[in-house]
Protein backbone atom coordinates (compact mmCIF):
# COMPACT_ATOMS: atom_id res chain seq x y z
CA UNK A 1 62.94 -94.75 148.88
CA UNK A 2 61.09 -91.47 149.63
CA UNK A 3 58.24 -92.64 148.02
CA UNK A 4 58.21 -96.00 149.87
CA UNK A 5 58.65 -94.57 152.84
CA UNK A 6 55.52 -91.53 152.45
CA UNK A 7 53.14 -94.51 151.25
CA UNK A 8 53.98 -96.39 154.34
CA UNK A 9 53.21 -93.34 156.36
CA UNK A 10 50.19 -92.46 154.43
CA UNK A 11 49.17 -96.54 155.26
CA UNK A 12 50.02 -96.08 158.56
CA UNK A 13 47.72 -92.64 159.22
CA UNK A 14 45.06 -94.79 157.40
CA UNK A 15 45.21 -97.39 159.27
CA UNK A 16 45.55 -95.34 162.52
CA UNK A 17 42.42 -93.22 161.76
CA UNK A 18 40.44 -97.10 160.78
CA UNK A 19 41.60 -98.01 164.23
CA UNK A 20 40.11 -94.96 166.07
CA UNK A 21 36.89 -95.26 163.95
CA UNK A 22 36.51 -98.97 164.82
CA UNK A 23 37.33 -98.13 168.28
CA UNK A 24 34.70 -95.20 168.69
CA UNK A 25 31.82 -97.18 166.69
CA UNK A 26 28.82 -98.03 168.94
CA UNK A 27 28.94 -101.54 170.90
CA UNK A 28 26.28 -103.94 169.54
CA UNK A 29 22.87 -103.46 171.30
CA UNK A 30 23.12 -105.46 174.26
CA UNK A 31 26.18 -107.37 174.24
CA UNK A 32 25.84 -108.97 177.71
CA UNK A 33 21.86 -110.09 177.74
CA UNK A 34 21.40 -106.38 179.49
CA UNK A 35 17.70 -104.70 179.29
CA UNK A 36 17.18 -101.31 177.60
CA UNK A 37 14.69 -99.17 177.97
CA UNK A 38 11.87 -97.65 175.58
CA UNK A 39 9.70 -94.76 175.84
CA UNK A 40 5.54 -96.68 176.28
CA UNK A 41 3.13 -94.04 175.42
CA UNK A 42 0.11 -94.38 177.70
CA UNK A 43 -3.33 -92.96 176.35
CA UNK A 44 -4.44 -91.53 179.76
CA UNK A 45 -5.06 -88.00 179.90
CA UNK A 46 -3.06 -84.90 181.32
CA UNK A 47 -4.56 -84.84 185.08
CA UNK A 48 -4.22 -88.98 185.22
CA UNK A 49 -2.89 -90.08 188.31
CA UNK A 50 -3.15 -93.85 190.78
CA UNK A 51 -2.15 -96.39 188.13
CA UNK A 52 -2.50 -99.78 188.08
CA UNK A 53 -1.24 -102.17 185.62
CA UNK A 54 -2.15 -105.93 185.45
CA UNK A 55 -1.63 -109.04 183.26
CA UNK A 56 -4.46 -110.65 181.77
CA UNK A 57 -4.34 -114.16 180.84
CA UNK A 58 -3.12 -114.43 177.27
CA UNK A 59 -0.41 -111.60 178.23
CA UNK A 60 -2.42 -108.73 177.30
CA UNK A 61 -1.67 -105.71 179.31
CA UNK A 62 -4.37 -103.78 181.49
CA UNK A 63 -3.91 -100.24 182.58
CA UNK A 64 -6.35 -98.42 184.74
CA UNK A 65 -6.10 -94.70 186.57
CA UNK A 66 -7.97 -91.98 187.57
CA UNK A 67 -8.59 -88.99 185.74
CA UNK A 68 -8.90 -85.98 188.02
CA UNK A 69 -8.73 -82.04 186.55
CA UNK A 70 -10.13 -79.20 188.50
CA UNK A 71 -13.97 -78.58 188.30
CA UNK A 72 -14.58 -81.71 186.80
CA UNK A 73 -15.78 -84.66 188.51
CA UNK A 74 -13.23 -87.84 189.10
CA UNK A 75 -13.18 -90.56 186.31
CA UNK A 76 -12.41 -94.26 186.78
CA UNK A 77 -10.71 -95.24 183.48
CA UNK A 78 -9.34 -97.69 181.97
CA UNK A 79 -7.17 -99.43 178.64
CA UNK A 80 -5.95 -102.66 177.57
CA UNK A 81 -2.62 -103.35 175.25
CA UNK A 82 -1.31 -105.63 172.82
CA UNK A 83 1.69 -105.91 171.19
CA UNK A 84 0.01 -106.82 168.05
CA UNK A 85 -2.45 -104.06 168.39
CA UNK A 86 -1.16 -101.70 170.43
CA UNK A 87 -3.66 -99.62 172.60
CA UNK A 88 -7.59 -100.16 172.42
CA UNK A 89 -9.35 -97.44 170.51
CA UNK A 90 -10.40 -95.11 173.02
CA UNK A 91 -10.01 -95.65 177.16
CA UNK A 92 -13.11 -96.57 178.53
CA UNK A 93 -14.72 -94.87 181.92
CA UNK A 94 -15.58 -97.32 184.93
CA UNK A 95 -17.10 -94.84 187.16
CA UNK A 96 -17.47 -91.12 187.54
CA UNK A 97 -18.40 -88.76 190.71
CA UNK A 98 -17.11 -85.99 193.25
CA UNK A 99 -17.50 -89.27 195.50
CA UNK A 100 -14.90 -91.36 194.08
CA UNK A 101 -11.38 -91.19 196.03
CA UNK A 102 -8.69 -90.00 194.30
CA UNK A 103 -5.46 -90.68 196.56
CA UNK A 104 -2.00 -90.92 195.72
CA UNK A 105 -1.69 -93.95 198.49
CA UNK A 106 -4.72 -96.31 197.97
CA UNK A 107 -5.22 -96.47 194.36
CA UNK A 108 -7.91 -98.22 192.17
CA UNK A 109 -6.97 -101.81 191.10
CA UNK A 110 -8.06 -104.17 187.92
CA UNK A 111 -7.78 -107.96 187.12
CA UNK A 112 -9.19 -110.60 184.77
CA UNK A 113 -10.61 -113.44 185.41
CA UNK A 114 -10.33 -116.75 183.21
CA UNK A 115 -13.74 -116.34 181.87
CA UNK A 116 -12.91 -113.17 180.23
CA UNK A 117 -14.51 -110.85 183.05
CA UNK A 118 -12.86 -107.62 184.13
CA UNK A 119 -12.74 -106.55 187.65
CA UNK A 120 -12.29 -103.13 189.14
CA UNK A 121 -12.23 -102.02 192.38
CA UNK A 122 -12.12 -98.14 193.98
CA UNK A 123 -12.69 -96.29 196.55
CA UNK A 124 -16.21 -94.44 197.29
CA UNK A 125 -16.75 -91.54 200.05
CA UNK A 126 -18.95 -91.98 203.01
CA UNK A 127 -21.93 -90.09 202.97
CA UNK A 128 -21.68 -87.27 205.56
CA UNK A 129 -18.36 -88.07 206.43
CA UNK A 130 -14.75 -86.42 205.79
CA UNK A 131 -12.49 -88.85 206.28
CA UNK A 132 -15.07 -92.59 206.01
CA UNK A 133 -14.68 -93.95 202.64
CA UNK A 134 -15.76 -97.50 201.53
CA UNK A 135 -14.05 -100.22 198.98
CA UNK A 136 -16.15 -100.58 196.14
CA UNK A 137 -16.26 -103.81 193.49
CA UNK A 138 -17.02 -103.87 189.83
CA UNK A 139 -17.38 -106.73 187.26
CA UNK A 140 -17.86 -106.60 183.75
CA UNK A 141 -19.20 -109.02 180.80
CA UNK A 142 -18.26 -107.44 178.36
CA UNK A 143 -14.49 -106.50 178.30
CA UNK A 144 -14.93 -103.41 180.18
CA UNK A 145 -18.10 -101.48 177.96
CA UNK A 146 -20.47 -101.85 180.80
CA UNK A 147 -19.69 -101.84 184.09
CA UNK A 148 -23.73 -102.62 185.57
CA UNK A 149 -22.36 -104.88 188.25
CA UNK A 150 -21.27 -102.60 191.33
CA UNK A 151 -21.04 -103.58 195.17
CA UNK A 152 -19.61 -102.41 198.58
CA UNK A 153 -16.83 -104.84 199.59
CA UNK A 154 -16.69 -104.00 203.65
CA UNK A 155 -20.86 -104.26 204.77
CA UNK A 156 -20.17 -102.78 208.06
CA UNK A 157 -21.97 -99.17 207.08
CA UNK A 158 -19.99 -97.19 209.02
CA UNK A 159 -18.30 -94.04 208.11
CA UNK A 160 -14.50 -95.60 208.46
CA UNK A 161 -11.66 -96.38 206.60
CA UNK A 162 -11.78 -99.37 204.23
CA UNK A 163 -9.12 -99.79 201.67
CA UNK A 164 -5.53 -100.48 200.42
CA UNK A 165 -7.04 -103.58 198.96
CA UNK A 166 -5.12 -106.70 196.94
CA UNK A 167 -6.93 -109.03 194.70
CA UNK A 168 -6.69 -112.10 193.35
CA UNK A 169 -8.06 -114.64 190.84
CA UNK A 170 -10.26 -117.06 193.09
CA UNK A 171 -11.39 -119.08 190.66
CA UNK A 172 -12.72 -118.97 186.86
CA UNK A 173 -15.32 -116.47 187.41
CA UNK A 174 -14.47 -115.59 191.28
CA UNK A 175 -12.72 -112.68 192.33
CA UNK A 176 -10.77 -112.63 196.03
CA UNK A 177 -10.19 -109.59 197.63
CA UNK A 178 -8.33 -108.58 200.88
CA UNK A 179 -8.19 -105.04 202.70
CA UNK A 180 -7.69 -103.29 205.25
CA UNK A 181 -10.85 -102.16 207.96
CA UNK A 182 -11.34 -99.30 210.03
CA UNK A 183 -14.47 -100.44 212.03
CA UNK A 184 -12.91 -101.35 215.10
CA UNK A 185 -11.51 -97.74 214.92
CA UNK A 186 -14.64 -96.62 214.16
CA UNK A 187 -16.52 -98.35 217.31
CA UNK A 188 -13.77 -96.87 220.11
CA UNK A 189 -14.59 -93.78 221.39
CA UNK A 190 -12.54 -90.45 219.06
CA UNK A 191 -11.10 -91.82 216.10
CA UNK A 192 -8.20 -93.86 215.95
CA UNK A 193 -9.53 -94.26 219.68
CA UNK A 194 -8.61 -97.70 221.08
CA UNK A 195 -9.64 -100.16 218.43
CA UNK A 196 -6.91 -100.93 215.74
CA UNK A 197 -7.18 -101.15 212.09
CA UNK A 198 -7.68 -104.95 210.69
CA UNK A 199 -6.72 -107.12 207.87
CA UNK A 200 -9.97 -108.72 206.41
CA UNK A 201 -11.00 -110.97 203.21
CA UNK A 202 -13.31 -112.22 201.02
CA UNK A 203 -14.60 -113.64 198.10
CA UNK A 204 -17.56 -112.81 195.29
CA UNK A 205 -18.95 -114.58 192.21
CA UNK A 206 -19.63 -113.99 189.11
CA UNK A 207 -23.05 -112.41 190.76
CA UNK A 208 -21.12 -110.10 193.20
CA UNK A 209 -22.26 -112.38 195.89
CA UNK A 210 -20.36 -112.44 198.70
CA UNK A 211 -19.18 -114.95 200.66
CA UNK A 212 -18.18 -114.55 204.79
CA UNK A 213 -15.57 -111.97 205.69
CA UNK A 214 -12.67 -113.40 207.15
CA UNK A 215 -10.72 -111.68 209.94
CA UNK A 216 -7.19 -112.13 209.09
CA UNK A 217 -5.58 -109.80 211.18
CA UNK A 218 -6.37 -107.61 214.41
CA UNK A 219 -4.04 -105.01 214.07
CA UNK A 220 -1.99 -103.58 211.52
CA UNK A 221 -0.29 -100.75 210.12
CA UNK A 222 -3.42 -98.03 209.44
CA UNK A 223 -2.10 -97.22 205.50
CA UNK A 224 0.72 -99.20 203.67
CA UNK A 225 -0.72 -100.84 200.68
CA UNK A 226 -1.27 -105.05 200.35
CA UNK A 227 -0.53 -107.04 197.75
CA UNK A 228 -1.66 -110.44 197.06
CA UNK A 229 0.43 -113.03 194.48
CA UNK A 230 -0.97 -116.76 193.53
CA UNK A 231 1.33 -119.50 194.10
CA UNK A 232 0.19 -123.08 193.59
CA UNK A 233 -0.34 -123.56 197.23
CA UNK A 234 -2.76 -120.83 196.78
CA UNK A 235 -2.75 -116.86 197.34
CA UNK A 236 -0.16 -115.36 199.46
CA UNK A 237 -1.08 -111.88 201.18
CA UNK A 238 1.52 -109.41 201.91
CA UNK A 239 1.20 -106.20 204.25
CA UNK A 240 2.97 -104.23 207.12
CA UNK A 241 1.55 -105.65 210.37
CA UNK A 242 1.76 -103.70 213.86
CA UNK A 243 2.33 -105.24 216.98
CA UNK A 244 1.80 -103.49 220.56
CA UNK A 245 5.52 -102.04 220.50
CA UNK A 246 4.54 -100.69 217.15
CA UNK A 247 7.18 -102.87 215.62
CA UNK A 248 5.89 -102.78 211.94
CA UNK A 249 7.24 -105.40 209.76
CA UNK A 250 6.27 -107.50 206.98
CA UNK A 251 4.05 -110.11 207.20
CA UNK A 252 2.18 -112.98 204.86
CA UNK A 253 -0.14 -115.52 205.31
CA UNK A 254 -2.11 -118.21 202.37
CA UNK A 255 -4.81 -119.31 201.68
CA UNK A 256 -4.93 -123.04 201.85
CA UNK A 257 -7.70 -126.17 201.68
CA UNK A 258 -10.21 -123.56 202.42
CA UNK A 259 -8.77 -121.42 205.39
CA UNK A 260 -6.06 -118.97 205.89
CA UNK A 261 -2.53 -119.46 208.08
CA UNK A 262 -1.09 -117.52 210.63
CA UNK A 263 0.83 -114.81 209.86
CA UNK A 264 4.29 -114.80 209.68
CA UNK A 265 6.79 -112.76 209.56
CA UNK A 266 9.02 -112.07 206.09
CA UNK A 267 12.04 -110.77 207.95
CA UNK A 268 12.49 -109.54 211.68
CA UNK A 269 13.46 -106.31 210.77
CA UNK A 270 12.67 -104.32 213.80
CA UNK A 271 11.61 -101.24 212.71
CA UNK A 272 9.72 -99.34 215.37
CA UNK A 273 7.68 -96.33 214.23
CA UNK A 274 4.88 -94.86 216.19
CA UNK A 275 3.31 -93.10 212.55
CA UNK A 276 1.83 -95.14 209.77
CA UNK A 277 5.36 -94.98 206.46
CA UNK A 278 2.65 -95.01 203.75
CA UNK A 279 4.86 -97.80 201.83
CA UNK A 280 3.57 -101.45 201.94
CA UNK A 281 4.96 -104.11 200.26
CA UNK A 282 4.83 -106.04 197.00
CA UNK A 283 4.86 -109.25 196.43
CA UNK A 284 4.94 -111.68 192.93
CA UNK A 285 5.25 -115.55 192.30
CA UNK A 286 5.91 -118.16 190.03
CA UNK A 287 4.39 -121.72 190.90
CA UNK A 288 5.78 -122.08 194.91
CA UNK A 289 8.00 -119.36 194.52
CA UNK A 290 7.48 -115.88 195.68
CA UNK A 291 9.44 -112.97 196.12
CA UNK A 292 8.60 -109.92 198.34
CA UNK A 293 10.08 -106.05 198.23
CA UNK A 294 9.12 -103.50 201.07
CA UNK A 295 10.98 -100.45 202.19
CA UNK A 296 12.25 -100.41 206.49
CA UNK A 297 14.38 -97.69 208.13
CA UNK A 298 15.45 -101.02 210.73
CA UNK A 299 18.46 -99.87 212.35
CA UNK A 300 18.03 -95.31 211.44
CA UNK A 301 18.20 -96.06 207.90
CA UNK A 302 16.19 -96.23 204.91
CA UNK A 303 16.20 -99.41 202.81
CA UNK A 304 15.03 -101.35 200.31
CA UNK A 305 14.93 -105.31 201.09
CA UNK A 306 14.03 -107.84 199.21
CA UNK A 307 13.22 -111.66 200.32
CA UNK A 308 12.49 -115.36 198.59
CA UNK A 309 10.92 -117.82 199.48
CA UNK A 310 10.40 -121.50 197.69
CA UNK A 311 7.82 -123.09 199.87
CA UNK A 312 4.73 -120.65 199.25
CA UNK A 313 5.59 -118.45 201.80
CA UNK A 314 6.20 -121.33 204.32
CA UNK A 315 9.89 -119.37 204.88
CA UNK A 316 11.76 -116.74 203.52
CA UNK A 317 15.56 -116.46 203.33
CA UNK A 318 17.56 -113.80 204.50
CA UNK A 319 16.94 -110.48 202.63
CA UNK A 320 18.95 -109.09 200.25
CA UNK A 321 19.58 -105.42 200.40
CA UNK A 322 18.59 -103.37 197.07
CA UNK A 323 19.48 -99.82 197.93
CA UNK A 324 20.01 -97.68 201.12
CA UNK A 325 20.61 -94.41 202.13
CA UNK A 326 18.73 -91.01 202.75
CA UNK A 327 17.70 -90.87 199.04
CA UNK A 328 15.63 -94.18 199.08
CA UNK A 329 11.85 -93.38 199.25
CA UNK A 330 10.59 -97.20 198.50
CA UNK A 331 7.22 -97.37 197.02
CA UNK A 332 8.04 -100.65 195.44
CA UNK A 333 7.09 -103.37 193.36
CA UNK A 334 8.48 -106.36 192.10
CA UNK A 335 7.76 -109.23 189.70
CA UNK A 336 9.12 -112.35 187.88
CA UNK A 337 9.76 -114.46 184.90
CA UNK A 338 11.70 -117.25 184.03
CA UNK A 339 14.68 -115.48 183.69
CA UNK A 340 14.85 -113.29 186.45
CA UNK A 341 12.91 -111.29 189.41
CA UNK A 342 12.03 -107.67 189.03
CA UNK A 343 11.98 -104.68 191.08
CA UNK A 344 11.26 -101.19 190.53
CA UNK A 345 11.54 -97.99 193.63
CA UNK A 346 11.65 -94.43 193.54
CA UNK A 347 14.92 -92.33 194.90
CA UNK A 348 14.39 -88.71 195.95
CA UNK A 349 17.96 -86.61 196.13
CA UNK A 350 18.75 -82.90 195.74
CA UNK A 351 18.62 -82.97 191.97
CA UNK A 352 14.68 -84.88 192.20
CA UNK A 353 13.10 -88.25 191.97
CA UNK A 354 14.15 -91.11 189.99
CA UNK A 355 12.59 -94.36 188.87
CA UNK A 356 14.75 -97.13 189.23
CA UNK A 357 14.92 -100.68 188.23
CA UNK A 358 17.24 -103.81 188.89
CA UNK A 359 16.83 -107.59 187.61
CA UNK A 360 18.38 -110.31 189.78
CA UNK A 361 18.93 -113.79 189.33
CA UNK A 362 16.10 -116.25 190.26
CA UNK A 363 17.44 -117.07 193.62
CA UNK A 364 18.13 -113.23 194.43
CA UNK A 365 22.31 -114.21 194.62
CA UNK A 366 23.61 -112.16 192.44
CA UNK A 367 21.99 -108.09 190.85
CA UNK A 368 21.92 -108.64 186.80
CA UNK A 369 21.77 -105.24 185.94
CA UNK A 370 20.73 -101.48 187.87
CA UNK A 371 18.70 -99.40 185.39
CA UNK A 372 17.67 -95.27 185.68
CA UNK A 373 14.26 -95.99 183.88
CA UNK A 374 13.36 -92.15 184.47
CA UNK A 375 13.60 -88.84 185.95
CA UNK A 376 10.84 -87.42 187.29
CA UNK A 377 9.70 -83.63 187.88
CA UNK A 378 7.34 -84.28 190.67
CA UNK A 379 8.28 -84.63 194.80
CA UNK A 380 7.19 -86.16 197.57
CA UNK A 381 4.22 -88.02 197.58
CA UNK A 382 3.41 -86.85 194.23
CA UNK A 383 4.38 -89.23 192.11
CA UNK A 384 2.70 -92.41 194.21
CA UNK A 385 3.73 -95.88 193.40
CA UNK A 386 5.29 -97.18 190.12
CA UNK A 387 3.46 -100.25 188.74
CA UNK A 388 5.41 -103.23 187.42
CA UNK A 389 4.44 -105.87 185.18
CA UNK A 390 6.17 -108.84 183.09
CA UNK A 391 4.98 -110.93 180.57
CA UNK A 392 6.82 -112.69 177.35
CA UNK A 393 7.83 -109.18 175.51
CA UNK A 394 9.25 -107.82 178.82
CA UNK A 395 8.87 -105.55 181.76
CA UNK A 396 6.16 -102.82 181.77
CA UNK A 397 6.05 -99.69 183.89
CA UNK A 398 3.56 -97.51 184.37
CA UNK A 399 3.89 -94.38 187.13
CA UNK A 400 2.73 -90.82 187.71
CA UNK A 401 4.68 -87.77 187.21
CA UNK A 402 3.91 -83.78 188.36
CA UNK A 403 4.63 -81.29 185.49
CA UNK A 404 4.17 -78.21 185.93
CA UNK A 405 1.39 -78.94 188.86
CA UNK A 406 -0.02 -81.57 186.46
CA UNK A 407 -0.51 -85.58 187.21
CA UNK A 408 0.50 -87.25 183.70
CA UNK A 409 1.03 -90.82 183.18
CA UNK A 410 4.17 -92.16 181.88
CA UNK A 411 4.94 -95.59 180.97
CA UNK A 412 8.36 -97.46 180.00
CA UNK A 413 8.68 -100.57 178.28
CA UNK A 414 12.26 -102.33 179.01
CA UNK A 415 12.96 -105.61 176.58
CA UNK A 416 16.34 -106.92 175.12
């Protein structure tokens, strides 16, 4: 009986302890569809800083920053990715001079075209003055080894703002390109006198020859970046407009049978500010769907908002509300797939920034899953804007970070 009785006991511990070592096991990776996130080294640099990340037809990933270290003069540069082949061999440079704009706000952009083109555009000091800078466009032939094809996007020639550009496939071998135009500013008498900065647009060939500016808007918010997304109605422009009462709230407008719309208004927020916020909007798209992300402090507090529409832009539902609060700096972007939509921000509390990331439903009812992708050392206005892309292996990110006083690049790659 004794015996029957310790073996029982001795089964029972066992099967006690096989019960607390099936309970503390690790759950299968991803049990509910969630995302996870992986470390994506990024072959810029220490001093790399402004990325901007882009899908090229085919999937393949392009990455392009700027290189800036102390007594050295600024670098253009740029990689492309695979998940076959990972990284290209080396990063290859774009442009190089004391004249080329590095800034945390308006950064460099890169796109290909269908006919295997790469285009680049920057920003290039005015000579003789501190604060004029121009938008400069580049095309290359030959996947990015020579970049012989350079032009000035505004042709205004004076020494004013023009920047925070978008662009956009216009064709095969044609690149559009909005931005935003300090001439008017520039004319008034003192600057930021009594002319207002504009929206404007255009298009160039495979040639780099231009077609006629378009005016698209009179007046709009000085420096909060565009962004541009191609439905099949056509492009559809995003950026913070600015109306008399300095009400500055998101706008669109498309281009369409050869013109552009009106703009219209994403979402009557409200939000008066006499200062430029420095945090424009994104926008992405699939077919006549688009969705847009911007930051507002409508109401006294800061939020992120994000808005769909299914007609091209035509309307845009009420917005859903991402995050709010002190902590939420914005500097957002957003994209989609066929699963889901996208969209990444920054948060800056007591303990630092952080890099977040949620995926929603396609119809924006219902948050999938809230992700920390990173924690950052740098403050502020250091780190800039995190770049977001999609394509069939998953989300890419690509942001700056400050260590030690350092720009680096960092990247994340979040899949099943």
């Amino acid at each position: 009986m004794k015996t029957r009785i310790a073996f029982a006991i001795v089964m029972a511990l066992s099967a006690l302890v096989a019960c607390k070592r099936e309970s503390a096991a690790p759950p299968a990776a991803n049990p509910n569809g969630d995302y996870r996130v992986e470390v994506w080294p990024l072959p810029a640099a220490a001093g790399s800083m402004s990325p901007d990340l882009a899908v090229a037809p085919g999937g393949r990933l392009l990455l392009s920053w700027i290189n800036r270290q102390d007594g050295r003069r600024n670098a253009l540069q740029f990689s492309s990715y695979t998940d076959e082949g990972g990284w290209q061999s080396q990063p290859r440079t774009i442009a190089v001079g004391h004249a080329l704009v590095a800034n945390w706000a308006d950064t460099p952009h890169i796109l290909a075209t269908a006919d295997g083109a790469l285009w680049t555009q920057w920003l290039q000091s005015s000579e003789g003055s501190p604060s004029g800078y121009d938008t400069v466009l580049a095309r290359s032939r030959d996947g990015g080894m020579r970049w012989e094809q350079v032009t000035r996007v505004n042709d205004d020639g004076l020494a004013a703002e023009h920047g925070f550009a978008a662009l956009w496939p216009a064709g095969v071998d044609t690149l559009g390109i909005a931005w935003l135009d300090g001439r008017a500013q520039a004319q008034s008498e003192g600057h930021h006198g009594g002319g207002a900065m504009q929206l404007r647009a255009n298009a160039f060939d495979m040639s780099l020859n231009r077609s006629a500016d378009a005016q698209l808007d009179t007046a709009t918010c000085d420096c909060c970046q565009t962004d541009v997304a191609v439905t099949d109605k056509g492009p559809l422009l995003a950026y913070r407009d600015r109306d008399a009462n300095e009400i500055r709230d998101i706008a669109v407008l498309r281009f369409e049978a050869g013109k552009w719309s009106a703009p219209k208004p994403v979402h009557a927020d409200g939000w008066k500010t006499e200062a430029c916020p420095v945090n424009g909007p994104a926008i992405a798209a699939q077919g006549n769907t688009a969705i847009v992300g911007w930051y507002s402090e409508a109401g006294g507090e800061p939020a992120l908002r994000i808005a769909r529409s299914t007609d091209a832009g035509d309307a845009f539902a009420a917005p859903v509300v991402v995050d709010r609060g002190a902590a939420v700096l914005g500097h957002v972007d957003v994209a989609v797939d066929d699963r889901q939509a996208w969209v990444a921000w920054l948060r800056e509390d007591a303990s630092g920034q952080t890099l977040m990331l949620a995926r929603y439903t396609p119809d924006l009812s219902k948050q999938l899953q809230r992700i920390e992708v990173a924690k950052l050392q740098g403050r502020g206005h250091a780190s800039g804007t995190p770049k977001l892309a999609v394509n069939a292996s998953g989300a890419w990110l690509a942001w700056t970070d400050s260590i030690d006083g350092v720009a680096h690049l960092q990247g994340a790659q979040v899949t099943r």
